[in-house]
N, C-alpha and C. Protein backbone atom coordinates (compact mmCIF):
# COMPACT_ATOMS: atom_id res chain seq x y z
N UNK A 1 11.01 24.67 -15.80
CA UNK A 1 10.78 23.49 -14.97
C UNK A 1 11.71 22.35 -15.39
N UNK A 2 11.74 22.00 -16.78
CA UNK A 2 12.78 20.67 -17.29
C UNK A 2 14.39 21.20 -16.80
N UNK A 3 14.67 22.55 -16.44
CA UNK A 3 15.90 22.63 -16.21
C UNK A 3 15.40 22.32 -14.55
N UNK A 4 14.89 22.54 -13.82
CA UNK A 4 14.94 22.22 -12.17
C UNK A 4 15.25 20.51 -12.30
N UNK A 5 14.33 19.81 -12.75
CA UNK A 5 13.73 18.42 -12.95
C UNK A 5 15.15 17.91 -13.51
N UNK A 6 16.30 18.30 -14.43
CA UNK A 6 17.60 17.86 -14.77
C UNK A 6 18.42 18.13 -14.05
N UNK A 7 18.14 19.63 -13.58
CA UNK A 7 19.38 19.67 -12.08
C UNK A 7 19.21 18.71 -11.29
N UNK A 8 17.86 18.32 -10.55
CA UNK A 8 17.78 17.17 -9.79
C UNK A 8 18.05 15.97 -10.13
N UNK A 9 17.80 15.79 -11.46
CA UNK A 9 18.11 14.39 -11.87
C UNK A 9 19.93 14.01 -11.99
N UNK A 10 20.63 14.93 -12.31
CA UNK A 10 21.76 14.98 -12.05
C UNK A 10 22.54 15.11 -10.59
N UNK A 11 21.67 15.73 -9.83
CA UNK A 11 22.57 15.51 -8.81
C UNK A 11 21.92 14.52 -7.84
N UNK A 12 21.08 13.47 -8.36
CA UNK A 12 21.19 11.83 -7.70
C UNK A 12 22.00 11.05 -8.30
N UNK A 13 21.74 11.21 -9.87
CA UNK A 13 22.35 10.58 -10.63
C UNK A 13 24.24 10.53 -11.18
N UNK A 14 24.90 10.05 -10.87
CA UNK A 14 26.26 10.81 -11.18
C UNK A 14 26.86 9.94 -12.61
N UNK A 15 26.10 10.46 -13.74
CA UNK A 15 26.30 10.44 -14.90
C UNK A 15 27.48 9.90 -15.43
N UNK A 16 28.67 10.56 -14.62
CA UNK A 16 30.26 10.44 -15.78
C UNK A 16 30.30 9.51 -14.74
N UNK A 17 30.47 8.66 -13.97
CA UNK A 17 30.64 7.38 -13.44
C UNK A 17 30.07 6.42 -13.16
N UNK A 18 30.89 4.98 -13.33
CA UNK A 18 30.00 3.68 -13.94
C UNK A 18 29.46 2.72 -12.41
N UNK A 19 28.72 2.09 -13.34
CA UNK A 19 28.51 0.93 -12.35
C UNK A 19 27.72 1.55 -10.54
N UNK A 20 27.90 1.30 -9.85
CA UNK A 20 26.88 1.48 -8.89
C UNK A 20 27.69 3.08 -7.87
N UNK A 21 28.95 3.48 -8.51
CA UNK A 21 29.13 4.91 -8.12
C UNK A 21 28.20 5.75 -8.71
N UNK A 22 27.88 5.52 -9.88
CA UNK A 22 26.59 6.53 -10.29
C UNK A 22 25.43 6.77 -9.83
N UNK A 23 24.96 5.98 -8.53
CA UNK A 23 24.34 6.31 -7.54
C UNK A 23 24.45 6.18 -6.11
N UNK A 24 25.81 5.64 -5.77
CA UNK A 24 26.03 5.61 -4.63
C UNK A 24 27.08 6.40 -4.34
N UNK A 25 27.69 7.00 -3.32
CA UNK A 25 28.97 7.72 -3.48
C UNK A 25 29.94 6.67 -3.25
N UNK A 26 31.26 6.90 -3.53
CA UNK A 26 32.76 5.56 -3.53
C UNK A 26 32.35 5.12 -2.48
N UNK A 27 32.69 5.19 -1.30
CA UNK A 27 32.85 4.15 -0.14
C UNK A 27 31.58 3.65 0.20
N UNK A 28 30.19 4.26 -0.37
CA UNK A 28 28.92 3.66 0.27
C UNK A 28 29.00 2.06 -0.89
N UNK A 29 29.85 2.51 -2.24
CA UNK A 29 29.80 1.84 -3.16
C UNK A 29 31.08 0.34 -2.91
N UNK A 30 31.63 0.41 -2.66
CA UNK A 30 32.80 -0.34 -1.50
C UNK A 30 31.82 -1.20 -0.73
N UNK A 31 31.04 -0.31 0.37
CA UNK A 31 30.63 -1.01 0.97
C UNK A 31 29.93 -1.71 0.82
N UNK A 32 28.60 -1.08 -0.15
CA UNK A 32 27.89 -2.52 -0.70
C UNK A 32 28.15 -3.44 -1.66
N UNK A 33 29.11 -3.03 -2.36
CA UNK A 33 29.88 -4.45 -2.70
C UNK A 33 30.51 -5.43 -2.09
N UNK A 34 30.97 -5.34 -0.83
CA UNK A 34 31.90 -6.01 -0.20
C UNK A 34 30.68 -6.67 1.03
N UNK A 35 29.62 -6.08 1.42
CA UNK A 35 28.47 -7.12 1.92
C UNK A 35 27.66 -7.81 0.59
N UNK A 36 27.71 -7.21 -0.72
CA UNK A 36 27.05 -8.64 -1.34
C UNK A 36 28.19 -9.57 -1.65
N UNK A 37 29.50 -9.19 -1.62
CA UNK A 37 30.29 -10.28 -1.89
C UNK A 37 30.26 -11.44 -0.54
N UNK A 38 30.38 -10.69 0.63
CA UNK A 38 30.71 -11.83 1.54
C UNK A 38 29.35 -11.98 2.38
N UNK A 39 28.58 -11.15 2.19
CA UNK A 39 27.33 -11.86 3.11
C UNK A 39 27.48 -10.56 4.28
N UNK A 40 26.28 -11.15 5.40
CA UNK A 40 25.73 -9.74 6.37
C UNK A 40 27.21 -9.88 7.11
N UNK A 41 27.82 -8.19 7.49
CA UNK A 41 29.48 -8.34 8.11
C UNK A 41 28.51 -7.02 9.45
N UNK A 42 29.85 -7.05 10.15
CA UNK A 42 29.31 -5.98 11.18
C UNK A 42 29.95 -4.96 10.94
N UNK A 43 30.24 -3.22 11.38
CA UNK A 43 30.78 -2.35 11.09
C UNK A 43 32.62 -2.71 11.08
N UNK A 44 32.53 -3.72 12.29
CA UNK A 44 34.07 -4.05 12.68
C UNK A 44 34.55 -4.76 11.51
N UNK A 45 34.33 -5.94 11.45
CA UNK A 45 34.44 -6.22 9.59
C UNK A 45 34.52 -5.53 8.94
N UNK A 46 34.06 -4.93 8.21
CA UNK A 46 33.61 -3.73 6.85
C UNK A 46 34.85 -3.21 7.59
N UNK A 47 35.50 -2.49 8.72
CA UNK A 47 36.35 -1.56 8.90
C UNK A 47 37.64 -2.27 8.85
N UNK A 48 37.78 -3.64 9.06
CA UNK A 48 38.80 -4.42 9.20
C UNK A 48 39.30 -4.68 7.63
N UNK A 49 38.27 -5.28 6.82
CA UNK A 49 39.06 -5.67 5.71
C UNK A 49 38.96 -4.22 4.67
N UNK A 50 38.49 -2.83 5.03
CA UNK A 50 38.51 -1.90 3.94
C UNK A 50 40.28 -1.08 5.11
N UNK A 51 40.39 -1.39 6.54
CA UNK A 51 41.77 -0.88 6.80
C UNK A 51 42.76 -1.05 6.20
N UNK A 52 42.25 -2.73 5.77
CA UNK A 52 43.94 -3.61 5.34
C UNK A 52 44.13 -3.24 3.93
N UNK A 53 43.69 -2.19 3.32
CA UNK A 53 43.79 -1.36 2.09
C UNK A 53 43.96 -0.12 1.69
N UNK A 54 43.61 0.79 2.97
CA UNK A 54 43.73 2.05 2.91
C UNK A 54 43.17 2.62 4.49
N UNK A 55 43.47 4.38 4.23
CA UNK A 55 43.67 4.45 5.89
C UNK A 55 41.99 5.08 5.81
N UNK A 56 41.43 4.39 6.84
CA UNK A 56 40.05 4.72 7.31
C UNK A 56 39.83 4.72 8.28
N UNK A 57 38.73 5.42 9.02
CA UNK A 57 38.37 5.68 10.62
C UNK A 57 37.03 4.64 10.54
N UNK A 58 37.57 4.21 11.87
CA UNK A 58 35.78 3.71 12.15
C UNK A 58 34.69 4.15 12.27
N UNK A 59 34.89 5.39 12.61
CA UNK A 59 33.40 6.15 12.73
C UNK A 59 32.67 6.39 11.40
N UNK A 60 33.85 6.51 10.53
CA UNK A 60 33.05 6.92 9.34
C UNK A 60 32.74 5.93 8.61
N UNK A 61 33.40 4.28 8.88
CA UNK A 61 32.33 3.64 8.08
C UNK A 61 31.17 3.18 9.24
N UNK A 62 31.28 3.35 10.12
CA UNK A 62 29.82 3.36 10.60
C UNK A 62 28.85 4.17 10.27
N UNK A 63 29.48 5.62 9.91
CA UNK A 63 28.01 6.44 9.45
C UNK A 63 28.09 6.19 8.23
N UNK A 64 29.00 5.62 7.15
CA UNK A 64 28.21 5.42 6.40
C UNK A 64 27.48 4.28 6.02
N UNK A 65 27.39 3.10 6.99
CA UNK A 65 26.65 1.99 7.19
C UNK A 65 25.40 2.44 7.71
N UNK A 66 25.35 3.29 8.63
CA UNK A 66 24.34 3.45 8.92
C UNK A 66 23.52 4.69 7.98
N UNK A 67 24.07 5.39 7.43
CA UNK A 67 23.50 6.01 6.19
C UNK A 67 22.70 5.37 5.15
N UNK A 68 23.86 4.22 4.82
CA UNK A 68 22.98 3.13 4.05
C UNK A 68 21.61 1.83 4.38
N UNK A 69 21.59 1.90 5.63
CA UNK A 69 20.69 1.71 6.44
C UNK A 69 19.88 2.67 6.65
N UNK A 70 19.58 4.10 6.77
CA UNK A 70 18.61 4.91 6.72
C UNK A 70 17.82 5.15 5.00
N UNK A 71 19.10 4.98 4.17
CA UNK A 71 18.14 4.76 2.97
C UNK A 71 17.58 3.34 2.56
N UNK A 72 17.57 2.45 3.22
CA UNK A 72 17.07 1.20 2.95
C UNK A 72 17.60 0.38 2.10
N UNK A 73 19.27 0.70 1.88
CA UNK A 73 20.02 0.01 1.19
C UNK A 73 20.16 -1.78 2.36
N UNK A 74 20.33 -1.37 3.57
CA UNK A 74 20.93 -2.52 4.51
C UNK A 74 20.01 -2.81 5.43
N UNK A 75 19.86 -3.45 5.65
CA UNK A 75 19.14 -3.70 7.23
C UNK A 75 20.13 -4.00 8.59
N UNK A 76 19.81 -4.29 9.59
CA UNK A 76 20.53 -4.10 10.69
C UNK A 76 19.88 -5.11 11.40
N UNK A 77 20.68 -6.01 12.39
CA UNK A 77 20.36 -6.82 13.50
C UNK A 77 21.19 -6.78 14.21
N UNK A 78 20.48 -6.41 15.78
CA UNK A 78 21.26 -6.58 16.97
C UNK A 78 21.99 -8.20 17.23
N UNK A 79 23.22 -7.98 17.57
CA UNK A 79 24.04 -9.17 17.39
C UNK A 79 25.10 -8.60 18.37
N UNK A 80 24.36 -9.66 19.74
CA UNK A 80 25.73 -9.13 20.98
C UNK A 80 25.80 -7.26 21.25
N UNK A 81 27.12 -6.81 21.13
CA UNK A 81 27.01 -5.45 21.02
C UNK A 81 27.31 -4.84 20.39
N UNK A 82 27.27 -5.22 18.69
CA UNK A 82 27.37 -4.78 17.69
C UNK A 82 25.54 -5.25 16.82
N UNK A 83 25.87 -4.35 15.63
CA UNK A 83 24.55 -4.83 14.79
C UNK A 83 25.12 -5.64 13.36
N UNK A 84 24.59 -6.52 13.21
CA UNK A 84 25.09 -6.95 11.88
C UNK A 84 24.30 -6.74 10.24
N UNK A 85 24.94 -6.15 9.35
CA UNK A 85 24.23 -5.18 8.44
C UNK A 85 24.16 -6.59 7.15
N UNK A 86 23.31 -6.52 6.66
CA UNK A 86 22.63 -7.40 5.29
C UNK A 86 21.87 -6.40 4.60
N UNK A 87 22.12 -6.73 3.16
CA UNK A 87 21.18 -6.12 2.10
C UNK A 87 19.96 -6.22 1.92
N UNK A 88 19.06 -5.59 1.91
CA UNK A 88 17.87 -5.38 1.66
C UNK A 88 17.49 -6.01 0.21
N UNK A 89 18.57 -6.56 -0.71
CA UNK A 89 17.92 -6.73 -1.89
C UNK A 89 19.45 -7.22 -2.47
N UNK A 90 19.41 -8.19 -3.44
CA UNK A 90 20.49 -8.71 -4.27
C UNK A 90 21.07 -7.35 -5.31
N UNK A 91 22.56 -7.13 -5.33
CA UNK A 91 23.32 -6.79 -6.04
C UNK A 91 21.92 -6.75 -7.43
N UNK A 92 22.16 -7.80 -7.91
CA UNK A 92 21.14 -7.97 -9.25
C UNK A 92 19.74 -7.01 -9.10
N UNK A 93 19.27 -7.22 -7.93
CA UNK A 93 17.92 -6.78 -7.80
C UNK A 93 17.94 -4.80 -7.56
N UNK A 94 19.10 -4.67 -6.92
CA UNK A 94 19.46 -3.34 -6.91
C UNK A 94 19.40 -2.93 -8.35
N UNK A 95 20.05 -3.21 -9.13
CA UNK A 95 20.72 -2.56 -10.32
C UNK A 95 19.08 -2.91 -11.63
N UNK A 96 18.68 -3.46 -10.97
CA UNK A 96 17.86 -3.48 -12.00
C UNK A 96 16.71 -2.52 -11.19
N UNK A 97 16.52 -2.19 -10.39
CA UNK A 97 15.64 -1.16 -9.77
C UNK A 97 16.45 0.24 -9.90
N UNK A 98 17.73 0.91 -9.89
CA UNK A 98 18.30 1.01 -10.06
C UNK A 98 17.91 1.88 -11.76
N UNK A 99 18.43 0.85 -12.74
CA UNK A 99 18.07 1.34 -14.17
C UNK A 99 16.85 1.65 -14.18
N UNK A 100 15.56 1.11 -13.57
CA UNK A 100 14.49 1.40 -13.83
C UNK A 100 13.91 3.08 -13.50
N UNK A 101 14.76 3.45 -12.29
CA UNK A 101 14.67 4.97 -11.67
C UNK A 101 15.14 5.51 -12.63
N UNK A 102 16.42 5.24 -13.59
CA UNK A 102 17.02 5.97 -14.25
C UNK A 102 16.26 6.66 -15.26
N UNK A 103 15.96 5.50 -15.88
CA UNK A 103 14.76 5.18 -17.11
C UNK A 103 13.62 5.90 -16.86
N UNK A 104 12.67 5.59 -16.27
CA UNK A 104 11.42 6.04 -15.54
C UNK A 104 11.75 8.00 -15.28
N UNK A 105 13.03 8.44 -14.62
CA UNK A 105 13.08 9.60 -14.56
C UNK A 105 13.57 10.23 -15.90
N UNK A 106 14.26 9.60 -16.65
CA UNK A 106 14.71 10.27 -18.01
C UNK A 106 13.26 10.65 -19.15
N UNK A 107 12.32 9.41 -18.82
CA UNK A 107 11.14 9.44 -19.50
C UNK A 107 10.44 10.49 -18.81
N UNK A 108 10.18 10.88 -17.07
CA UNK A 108 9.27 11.61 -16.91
C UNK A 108 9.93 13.24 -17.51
N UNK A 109 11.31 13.29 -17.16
CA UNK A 109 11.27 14.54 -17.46
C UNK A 109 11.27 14.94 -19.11
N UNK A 110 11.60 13.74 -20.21
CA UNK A 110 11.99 14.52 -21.21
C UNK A 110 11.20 13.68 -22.44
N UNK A 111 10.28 12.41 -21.86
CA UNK A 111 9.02 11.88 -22.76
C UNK A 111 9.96 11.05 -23.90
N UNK A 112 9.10 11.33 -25.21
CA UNK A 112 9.51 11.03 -26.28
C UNK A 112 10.71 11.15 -26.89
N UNK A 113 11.44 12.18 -26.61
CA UNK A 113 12.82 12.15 -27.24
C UNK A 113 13.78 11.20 -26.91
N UNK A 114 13.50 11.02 -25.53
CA UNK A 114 14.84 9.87 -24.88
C UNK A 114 14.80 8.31 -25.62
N UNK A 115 13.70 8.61 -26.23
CA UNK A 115 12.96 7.27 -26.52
C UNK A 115 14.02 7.09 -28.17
N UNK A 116 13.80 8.50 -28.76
CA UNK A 116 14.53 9.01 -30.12
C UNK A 116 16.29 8.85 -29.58
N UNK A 117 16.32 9.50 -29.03
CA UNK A 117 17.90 9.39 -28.22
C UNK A 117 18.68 8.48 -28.41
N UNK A 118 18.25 7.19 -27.20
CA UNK A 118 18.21 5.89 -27.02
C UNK A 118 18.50 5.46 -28.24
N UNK A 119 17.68 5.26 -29.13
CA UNK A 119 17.67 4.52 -30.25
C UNK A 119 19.15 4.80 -31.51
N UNK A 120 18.80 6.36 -31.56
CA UNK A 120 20.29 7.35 -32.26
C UNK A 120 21.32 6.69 -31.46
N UNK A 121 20.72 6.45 -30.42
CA UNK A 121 22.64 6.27 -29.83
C UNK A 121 22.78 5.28 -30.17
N UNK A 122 22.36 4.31 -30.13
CA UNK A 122 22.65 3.03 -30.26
C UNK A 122 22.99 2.57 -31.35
N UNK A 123 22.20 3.23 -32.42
CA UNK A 123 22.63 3.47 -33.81
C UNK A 123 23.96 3.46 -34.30
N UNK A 124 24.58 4.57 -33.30
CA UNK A 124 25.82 5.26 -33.41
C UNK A 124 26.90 4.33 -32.51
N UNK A 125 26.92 3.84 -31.68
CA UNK A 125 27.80 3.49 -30.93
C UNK A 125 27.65 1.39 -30.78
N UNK A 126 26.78 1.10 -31.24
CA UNK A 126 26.67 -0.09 -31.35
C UNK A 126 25.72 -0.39 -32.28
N UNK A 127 26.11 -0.60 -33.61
CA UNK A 127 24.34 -0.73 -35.15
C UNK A 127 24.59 -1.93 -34.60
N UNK A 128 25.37 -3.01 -34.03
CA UNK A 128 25.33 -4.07 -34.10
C UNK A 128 23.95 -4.67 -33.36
N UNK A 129 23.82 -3.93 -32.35
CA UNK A 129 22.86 -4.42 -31.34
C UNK A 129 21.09 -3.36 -31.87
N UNK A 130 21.44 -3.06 -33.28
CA UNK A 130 19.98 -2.44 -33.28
C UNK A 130 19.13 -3.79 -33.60
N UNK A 131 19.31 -4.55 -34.76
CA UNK A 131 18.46 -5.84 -34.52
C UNK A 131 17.59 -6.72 -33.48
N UNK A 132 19.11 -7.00 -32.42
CA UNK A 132 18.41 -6.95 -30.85
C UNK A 132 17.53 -6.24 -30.28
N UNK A 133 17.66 -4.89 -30.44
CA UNK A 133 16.64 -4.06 -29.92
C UNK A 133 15.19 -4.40 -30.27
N UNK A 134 15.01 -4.35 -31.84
CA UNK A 134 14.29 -4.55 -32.59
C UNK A 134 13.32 -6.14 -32.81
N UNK A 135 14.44 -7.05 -32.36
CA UNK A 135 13.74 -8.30 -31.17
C UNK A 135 13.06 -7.95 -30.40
N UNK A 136 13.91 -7.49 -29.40
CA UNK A 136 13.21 -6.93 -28.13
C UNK A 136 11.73 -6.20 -28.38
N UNK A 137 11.79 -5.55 -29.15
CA UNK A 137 10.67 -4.35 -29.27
C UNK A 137 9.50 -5.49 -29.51
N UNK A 138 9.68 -6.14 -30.85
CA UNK A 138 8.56 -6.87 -31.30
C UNK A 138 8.59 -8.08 -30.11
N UNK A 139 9.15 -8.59 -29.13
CA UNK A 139 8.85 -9.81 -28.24
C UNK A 139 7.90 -9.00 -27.52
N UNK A 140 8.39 -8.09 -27.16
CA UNK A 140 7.30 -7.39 -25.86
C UNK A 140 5.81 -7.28 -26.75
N UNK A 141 5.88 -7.09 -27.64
CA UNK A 141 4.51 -6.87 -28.31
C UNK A 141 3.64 -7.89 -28.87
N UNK A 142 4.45 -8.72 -28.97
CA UNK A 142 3.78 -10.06 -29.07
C UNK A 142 3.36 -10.88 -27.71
N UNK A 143 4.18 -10.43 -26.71
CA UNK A 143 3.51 -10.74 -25.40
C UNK A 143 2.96 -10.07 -24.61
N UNK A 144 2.14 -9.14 -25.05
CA UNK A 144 1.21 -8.19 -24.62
C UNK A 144 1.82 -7.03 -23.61
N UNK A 145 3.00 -7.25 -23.58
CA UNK A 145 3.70 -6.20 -22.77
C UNK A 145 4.31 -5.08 -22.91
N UNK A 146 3.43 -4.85 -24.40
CA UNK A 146 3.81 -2.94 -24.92
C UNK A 146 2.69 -2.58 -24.97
């Protein structure tokens, strides 16, 4: 079962790449960067300023606007005879919902160790920030939130 539960977790998750490709694919990742940078755009936008960079069809960033709109990344408003697409949630607010899936699924499938993991790694790749941690640990517990 923990090997089904890691296959799946890997193939939402795309591990060897950073920042919001690790759960979005490149151009869905484009795209929602480029509506939280400038605000709600329409497909014609999004296709206009991702043309003046590379060669793209319109159809396909419409489906994948509207892809991202079926997963509840965007919302949509009729505007004339186009729809105009806005985020469902701040850049910030993504990514921290976001880590929390990550987190939350690393814990359901593999419990206590990730917990051991986590900590080794950090050990290893930054001792600087074990103190911090170790803040962290005891703030939450002093504010009733462990």
């Amino acid at each position: 079962v923990k090997g089904d539960l890691m296959k799946d977790f890997l193939s939402q998750f795309q591990l060897h790449k950073k920042g919001l490709n690790s759960v979005l694919g490149d151009l869905e990742s484009v795209i929602m960067a480029l509506i939280w940078e400038k605000g709600p755009l329409t497909v014609r936008e999004v296709h206009a300023k991702l043309a003046s960079q590379r060669d793209i069809a319109y159809t396909t960033v419409m489906t994948v606007m509207s892809r991202l709109a079926e997963k509840g990344l965007l919302a949509k408003a009729k505007e004339g005879n186009a729809f105009r697409y806005k985020p469902t949630a701040s850049e910030e607010e993504f990514n921290h919902a976001t880590r929390g899936k990550i987190i939350d699924a690393l814990l359901g499938a593999f419990g206590a160790p990730v917990i051991s993991q986590f900590v080794e790694s950090i050990g290893r790749e930054h001792p600087e920030k074990m103190e911090e941690l170790a803040q962290l640990v005891e703030e939450k517990r002093r504010n009733g939130d462990a």
